[in-house]
Structures are given as structure tokens and as C-alpha cells.
PDB file of N, CA and C in Angstrom:
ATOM      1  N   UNK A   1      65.573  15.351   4.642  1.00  0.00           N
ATOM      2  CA  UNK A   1      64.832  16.190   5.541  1.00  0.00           C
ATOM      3  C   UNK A   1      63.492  16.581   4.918  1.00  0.00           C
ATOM      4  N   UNK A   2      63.428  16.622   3.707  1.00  0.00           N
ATOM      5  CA  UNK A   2      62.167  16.893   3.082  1.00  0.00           C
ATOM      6  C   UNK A   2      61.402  16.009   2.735  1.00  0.00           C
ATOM      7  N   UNK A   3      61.702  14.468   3.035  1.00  0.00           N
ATOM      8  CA  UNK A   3      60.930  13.233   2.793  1.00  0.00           C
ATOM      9  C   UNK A   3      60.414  13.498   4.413  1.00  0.00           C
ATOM     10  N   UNK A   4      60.477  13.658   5.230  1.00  0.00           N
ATOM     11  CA  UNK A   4      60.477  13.519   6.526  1.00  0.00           C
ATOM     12  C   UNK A   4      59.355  14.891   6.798  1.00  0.00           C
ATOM     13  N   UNK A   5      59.091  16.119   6.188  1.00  0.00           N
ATOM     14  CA  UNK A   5      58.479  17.028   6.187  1.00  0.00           C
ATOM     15  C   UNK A   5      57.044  16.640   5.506  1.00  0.00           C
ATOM     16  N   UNK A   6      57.442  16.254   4.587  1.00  0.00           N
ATOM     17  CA  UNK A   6      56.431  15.786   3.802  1.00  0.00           C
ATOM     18  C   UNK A   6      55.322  14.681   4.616  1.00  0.00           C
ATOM     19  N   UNK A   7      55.746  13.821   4.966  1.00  0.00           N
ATOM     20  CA  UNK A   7      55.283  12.983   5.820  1.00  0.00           C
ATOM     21  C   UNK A   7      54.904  13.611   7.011  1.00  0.00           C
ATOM     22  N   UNK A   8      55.067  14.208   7.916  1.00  0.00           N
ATOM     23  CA  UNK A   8      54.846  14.985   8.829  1.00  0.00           C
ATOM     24  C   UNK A   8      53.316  16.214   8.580  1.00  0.00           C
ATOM     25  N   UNK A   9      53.485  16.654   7.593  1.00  0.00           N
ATOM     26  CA  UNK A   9      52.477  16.903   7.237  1.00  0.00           C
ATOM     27  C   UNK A   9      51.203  16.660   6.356  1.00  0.00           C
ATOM     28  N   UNK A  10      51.575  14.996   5.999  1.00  0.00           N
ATOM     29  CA  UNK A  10      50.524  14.262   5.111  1.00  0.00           C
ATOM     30  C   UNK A  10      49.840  13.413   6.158  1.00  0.00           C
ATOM     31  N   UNK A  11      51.077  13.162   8.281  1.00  0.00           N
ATOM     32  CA  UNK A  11      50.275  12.840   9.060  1.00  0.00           C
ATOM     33  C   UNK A  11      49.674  13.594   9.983  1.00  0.00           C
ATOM     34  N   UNK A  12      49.526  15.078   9.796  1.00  0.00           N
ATOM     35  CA  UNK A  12      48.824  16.032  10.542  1.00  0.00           C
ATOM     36  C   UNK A  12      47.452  16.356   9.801  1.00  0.00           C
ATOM     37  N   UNK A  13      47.607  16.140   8.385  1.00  0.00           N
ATOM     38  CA  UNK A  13      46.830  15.970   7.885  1.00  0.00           C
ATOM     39  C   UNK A  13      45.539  15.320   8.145  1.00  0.00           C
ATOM     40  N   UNK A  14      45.934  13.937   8.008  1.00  0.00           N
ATOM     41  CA  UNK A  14      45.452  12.931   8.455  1.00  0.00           C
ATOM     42  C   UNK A  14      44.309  13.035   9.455  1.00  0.00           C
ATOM     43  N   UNK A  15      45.016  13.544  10.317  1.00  0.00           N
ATOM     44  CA  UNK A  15      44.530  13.642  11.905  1.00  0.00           C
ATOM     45  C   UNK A  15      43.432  14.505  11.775  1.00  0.00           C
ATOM     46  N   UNK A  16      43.853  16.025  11.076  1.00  0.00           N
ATOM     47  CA  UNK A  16      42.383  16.968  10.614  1.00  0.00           C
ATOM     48  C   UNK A  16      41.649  16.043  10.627  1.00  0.00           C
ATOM     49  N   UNK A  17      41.638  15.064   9.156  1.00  0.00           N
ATOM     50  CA  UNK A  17      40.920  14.797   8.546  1.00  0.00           C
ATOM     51  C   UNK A  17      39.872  14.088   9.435  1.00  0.00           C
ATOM     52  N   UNK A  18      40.795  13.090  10.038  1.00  0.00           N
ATOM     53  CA  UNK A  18      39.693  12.139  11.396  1.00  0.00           C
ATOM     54  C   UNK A  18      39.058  13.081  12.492  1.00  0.00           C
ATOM     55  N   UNK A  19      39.522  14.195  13.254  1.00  0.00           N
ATOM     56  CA  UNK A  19      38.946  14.731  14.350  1.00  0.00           C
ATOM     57  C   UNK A  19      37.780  15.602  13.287  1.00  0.00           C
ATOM     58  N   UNK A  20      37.838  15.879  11.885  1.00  0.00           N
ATOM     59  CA  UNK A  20      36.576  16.312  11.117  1.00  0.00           C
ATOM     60  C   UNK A  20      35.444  15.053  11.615  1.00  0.00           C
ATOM     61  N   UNK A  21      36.075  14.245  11.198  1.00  0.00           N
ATOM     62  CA  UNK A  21      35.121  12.847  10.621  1.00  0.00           C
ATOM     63  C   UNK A  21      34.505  12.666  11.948  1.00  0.00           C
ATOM     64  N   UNK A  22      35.385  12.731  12.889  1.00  0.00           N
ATOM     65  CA  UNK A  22      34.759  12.197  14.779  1.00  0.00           C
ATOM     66  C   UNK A  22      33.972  13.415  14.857  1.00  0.00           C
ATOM     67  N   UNK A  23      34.188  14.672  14.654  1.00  0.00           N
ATOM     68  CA  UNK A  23      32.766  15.703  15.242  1.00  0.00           C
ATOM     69  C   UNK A  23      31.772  15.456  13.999  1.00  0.00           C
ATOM     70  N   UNK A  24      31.912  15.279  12.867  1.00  0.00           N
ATOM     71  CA  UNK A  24      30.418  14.948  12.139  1.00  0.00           C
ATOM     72  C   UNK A  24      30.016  13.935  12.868  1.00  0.00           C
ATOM     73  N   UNK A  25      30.428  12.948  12.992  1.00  0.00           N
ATOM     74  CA  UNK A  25      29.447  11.750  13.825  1.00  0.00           C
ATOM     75  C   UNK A  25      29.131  11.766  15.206  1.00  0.00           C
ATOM     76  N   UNK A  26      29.636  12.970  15.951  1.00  0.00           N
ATOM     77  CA  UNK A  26      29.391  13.334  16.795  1.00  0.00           C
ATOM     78  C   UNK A  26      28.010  14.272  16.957  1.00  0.00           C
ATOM     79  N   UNK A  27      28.538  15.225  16.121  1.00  0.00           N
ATOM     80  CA  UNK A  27      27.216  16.199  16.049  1.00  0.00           C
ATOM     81  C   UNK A  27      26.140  15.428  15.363  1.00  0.00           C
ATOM     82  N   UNK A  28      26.029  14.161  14.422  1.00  0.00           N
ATOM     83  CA  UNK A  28      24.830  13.981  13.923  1.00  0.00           C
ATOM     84  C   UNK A  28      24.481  13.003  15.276  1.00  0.00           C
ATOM     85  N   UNK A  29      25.408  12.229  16.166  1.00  0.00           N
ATOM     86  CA  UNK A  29      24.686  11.653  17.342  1.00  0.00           C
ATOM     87  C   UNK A  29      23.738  12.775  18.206  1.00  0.00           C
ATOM     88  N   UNK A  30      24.330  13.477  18.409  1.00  0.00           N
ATOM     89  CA  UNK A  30      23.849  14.326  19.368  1.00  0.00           C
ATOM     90  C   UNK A  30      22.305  15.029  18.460  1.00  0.00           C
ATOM     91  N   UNK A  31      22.670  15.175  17.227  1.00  0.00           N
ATOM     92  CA  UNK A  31      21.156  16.156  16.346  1.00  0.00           C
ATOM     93  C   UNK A  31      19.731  14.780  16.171  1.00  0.00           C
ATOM     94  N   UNK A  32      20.362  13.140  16.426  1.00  0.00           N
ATOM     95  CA  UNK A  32      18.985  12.565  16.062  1.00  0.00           C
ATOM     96  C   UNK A  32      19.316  11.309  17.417  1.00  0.00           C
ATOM     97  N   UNK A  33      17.962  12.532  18.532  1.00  0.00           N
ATOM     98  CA  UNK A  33      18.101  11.003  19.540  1.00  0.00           C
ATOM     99  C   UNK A  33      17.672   9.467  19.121  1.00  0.00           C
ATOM    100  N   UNK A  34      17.673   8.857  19.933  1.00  0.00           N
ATOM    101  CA  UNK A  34      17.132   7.655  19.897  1.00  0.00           C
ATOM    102  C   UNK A  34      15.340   7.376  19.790  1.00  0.00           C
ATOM    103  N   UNK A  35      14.711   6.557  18.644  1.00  0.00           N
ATOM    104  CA  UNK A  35      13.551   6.655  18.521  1.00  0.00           C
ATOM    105  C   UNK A  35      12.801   6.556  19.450  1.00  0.00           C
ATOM    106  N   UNK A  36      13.363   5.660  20.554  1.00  0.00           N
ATOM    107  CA  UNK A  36      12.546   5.235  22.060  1.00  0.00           C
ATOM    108  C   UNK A  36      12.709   6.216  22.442  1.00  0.00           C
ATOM    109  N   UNK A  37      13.872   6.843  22.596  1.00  0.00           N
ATOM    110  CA  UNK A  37      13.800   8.179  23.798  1.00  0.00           C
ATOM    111  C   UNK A  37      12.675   8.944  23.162  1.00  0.00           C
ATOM    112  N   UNK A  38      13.052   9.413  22.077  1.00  0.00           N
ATOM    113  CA  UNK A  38      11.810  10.523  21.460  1.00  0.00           C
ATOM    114  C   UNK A  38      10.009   9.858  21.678  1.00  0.00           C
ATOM    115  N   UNK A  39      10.210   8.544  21.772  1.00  0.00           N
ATOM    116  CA  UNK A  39       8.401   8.221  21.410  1.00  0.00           C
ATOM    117  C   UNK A  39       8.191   8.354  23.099  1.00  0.00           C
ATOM    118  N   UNK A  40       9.560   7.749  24.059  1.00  0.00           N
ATOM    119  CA  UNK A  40       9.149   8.193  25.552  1.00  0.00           C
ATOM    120  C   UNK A  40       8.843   9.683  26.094  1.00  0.00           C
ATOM    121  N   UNK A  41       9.815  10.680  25.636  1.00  0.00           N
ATOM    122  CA  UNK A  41       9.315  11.774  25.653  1.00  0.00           C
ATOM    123  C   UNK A  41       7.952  12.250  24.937  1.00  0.00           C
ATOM    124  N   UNK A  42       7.276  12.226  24.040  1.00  0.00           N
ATOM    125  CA  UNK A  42       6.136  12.110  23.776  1.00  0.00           C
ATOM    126  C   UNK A  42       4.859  11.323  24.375  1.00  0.00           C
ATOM    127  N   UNK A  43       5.114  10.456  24.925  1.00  0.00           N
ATOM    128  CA  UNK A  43       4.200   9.682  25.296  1.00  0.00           C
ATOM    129  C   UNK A  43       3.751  10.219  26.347  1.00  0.00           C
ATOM    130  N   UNK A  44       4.716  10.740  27.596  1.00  0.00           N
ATOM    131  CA  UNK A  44       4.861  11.669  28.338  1.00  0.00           C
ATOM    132  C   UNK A  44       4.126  12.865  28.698  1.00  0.00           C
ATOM    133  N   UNK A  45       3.879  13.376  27.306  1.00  0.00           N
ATOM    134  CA  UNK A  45       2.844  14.621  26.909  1.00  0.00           C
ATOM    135  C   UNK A  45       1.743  14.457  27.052  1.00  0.00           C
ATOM    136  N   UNK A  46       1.217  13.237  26.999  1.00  0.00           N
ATOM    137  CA  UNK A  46      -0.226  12.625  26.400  1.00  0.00           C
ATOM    138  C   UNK A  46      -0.635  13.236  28.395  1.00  0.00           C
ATOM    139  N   UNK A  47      -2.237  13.414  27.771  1.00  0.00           N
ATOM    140  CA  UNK A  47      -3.161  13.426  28.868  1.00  0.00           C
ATOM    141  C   UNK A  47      -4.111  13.052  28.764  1.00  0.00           C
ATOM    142  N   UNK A  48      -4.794  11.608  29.532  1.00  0.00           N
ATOM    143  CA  UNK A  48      -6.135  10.928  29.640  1.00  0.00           C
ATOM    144  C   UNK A  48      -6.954  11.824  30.171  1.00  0.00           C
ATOM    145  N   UNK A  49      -8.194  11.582  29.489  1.00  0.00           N
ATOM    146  CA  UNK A  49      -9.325  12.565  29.995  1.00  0.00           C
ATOM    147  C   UNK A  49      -9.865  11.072  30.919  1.00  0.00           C
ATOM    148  N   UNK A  50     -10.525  11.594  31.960  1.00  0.00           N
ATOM    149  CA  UNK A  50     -10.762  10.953  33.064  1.00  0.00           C
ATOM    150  C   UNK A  50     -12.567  10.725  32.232  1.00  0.00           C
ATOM    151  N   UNK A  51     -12.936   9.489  33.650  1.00  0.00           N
ATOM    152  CA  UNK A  51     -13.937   8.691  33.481  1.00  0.00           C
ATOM    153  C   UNK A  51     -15.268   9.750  33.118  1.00  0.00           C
ATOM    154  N   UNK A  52     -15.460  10.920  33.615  1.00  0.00           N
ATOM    155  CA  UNK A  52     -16.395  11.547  33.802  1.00  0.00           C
ATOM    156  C   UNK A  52     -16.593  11.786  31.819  1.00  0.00           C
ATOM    157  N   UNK A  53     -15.264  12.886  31.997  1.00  0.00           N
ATOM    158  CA  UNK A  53     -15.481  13.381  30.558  1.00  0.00           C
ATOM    159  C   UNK A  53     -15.803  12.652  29.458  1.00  0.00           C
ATOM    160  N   UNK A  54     -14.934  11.272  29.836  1.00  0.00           N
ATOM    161  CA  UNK A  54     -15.408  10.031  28.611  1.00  0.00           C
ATOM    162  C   UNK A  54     -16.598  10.007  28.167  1.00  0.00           C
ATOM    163  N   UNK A  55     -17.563   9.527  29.695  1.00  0.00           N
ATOM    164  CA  UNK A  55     -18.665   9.157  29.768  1.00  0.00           C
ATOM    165  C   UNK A  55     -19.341  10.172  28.982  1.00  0.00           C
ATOM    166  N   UNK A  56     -19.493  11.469  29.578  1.00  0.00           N
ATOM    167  CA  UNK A  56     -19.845  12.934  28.975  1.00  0.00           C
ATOM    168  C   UNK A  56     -20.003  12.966  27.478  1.00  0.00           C
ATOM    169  N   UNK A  57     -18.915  12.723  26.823  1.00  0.00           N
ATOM    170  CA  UNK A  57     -18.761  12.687  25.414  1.00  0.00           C
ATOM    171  C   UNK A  57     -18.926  11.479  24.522  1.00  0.00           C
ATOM    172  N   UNK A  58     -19.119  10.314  25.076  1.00  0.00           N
ATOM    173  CA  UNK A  58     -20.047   9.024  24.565  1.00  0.00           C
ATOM    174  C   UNK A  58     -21.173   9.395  24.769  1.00  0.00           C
ATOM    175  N   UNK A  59     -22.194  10.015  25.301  1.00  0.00           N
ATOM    176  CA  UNK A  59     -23.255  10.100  25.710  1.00  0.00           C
ATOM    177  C   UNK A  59     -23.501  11.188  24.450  1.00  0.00           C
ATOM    178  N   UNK A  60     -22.745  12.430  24.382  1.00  0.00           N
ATOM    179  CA  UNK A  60     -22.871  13.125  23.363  1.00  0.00           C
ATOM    180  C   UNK A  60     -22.725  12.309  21.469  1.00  0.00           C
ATOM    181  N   UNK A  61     -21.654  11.719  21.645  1.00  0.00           N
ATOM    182  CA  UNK A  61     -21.153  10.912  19.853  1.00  0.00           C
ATOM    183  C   UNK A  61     -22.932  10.194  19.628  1.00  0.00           C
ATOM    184  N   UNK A  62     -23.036   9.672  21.015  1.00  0.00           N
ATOM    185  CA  UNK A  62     -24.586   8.663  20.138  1.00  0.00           C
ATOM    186  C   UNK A  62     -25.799   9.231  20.322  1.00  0.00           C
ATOM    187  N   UNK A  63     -25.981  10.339  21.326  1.00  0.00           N
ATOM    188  CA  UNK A  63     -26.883  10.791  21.087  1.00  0.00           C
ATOM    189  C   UNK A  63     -27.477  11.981  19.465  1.00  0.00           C
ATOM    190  N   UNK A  64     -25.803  12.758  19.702  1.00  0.00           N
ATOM    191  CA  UNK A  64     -26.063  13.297  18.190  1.00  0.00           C
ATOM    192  C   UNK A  64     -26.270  12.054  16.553  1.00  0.00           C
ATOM    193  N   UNK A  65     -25.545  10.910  17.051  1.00  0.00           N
ATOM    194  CA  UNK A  65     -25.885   9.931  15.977  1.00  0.00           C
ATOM    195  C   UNK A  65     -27.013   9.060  15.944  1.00  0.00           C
ATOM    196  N   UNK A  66     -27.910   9.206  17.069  1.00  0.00           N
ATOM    197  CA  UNK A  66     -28.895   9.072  16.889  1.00  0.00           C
ATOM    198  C   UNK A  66     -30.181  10.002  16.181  1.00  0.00           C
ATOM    199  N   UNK A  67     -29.559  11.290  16.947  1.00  0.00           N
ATOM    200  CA  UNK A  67     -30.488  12.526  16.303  1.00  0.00           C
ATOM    201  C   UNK A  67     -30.018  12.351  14.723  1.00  0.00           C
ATOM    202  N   UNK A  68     -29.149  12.705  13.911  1.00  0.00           N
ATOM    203  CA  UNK A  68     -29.039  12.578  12.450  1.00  0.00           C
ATOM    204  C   UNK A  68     -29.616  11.480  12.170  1.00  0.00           C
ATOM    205  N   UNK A  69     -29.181  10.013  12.807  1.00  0.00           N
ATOM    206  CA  UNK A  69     -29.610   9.171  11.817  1.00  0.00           C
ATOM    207  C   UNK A  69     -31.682   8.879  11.625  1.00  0.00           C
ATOM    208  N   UNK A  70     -31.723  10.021  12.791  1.00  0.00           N
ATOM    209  CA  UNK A  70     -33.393  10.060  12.437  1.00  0.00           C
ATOM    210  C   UNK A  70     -34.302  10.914  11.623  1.00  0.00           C
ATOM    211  N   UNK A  71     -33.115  12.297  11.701  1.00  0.00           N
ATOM    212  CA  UNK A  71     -33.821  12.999  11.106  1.00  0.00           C
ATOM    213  C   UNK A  71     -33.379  12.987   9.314  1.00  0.00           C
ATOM    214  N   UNK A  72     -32.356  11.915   9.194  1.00  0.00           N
ATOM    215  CA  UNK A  72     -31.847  11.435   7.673  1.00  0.00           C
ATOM    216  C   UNK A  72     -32.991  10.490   7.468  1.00  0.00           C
ATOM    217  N   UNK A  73     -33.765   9.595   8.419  1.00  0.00           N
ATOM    218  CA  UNK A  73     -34.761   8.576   7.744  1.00  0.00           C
ATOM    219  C   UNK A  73     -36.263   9.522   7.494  1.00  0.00           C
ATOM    220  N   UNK A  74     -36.544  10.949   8.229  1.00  0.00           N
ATOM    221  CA  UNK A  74     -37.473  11.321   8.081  1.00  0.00           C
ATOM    222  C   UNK A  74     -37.284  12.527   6.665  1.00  0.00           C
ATOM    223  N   UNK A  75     -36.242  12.941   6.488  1.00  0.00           N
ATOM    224  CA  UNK A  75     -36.228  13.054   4.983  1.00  0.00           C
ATOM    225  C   UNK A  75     -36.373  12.423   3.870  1.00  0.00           C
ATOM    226  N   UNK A  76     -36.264  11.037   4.224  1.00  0.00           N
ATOM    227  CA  UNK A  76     -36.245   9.704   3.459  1.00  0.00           C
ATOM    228  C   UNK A  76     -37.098   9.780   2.677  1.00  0.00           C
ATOM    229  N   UNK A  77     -38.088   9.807   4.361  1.00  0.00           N
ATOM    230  CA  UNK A  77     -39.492   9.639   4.096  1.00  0.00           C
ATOM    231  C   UNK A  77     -40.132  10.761   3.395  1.00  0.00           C
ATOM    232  N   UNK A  78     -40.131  11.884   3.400  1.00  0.00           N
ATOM    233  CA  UNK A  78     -40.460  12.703   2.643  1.00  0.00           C
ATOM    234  C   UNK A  78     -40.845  13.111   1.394  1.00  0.00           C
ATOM    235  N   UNK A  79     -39.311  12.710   0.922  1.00  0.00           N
ATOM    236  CA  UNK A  79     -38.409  12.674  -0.405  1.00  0.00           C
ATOM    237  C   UNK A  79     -39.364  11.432  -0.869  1.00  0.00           C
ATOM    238  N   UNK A  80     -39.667  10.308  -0.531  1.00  0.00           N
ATOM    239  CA  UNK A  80     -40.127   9.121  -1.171  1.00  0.00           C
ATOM    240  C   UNK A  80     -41.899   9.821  -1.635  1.00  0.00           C
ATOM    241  N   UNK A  81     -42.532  10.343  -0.291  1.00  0.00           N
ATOM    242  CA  UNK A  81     -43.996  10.737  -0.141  1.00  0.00           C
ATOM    243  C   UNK A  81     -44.154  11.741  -1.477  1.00  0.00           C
ATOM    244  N   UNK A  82     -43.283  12.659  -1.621  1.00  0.00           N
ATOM    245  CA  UNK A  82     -43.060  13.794  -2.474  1.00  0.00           C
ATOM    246  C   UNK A  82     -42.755  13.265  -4.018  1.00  0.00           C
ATOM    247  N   UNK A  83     -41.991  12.221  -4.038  1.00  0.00           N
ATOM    248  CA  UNK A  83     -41.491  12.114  -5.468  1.00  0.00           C
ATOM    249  C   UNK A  83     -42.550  11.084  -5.895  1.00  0.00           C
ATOM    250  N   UNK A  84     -43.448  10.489  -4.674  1.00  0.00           N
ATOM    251  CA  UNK A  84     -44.723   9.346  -5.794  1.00  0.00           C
ATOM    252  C   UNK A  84     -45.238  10.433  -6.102  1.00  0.00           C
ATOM    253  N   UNK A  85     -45.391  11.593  -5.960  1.00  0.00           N
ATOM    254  CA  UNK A  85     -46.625  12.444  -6.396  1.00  0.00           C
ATOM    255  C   UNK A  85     -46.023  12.789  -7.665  1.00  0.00           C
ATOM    256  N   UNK A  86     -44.953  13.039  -8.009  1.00  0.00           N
ATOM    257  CA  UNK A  86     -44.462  13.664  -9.322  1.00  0.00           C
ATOM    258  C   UNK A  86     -44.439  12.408 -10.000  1.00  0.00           C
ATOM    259  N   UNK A  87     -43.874  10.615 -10.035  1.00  0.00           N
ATOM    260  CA  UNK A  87     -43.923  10.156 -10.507  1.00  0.00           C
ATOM    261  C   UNK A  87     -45.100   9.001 -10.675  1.00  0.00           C
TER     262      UNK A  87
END
């Protein structure tokens, strides 16, 4: 009767042990979705700025990179006019 106890509770055991093992792999399914789902939900978020604003703000990137890159060649020039005199 006590071989029979023993066993009985080395297979209840058991069983803990697996319905442990099935909710860890349960709960870590459920804690890390799927990479597609997550990059679809994100992608989701995104908002295109429409044709106007584009335009708007290309017009701004080159016009300010035009303004620096002129007023960087007229320091150039300066700096060059200024330093023949010292050298």
C-alpha cells in the first residue's frame, strides 16, 4: 500500500510539474507577440504628411541650404582677403 502511495504522489507530482511548465509557456506566448503583428501595429501609427506640406518643407531644406552654403563661401572669401594682408 505504500509502494502504491508513493507512486501516486510522485504522479501528482508530475502533473504540478507540467501544468507549471504549460502556464510558463503560456504566459511567455501571450508576454511576446508576434514580430509581424507588432511591426503591423506600428506601421499603423505612422502618418504621411500630404503633398502640400512636403512640398512646403523641400522648398524650406534647399532654400536654407542654399542660404548657408552662401553665406559659408562669403566668409571664405573674407577670411582669404583678410589673411593675404597678415601674410
Amino acid at each position: 500500500m505504500e509502494e502504491n502511495t508513493v507512486k501516486t504522489v510522485e504522479t501528482t507530482e508530475k502533473a504540478a510539474k507540467a501544468d507549471k511548465a504549460e502556464k510558463k509557456t503560456a504566459k511567455k506566448k501571450e508576454k511576446r507577440p508576434s514580430f509581424f503583428n507588432g511591426l503591423k501595429k506600428e506601421y499603423k501609427k505612422i502618418v504621411f504628411a500630404d503633398k502640400e506640406t512636403v512640398a512646403k518643407q523641400t522648398v524650406a531644406v534647399v532654400s536654407m541650404s542654399i542660404f548657408i552654403g552662401a553665406l559659408i563661401a562669403v566668409l571664405d572669401l573674407v577670411m582669404k582677403y583678410v589673411l593675404g594682408f597678415i601674410l
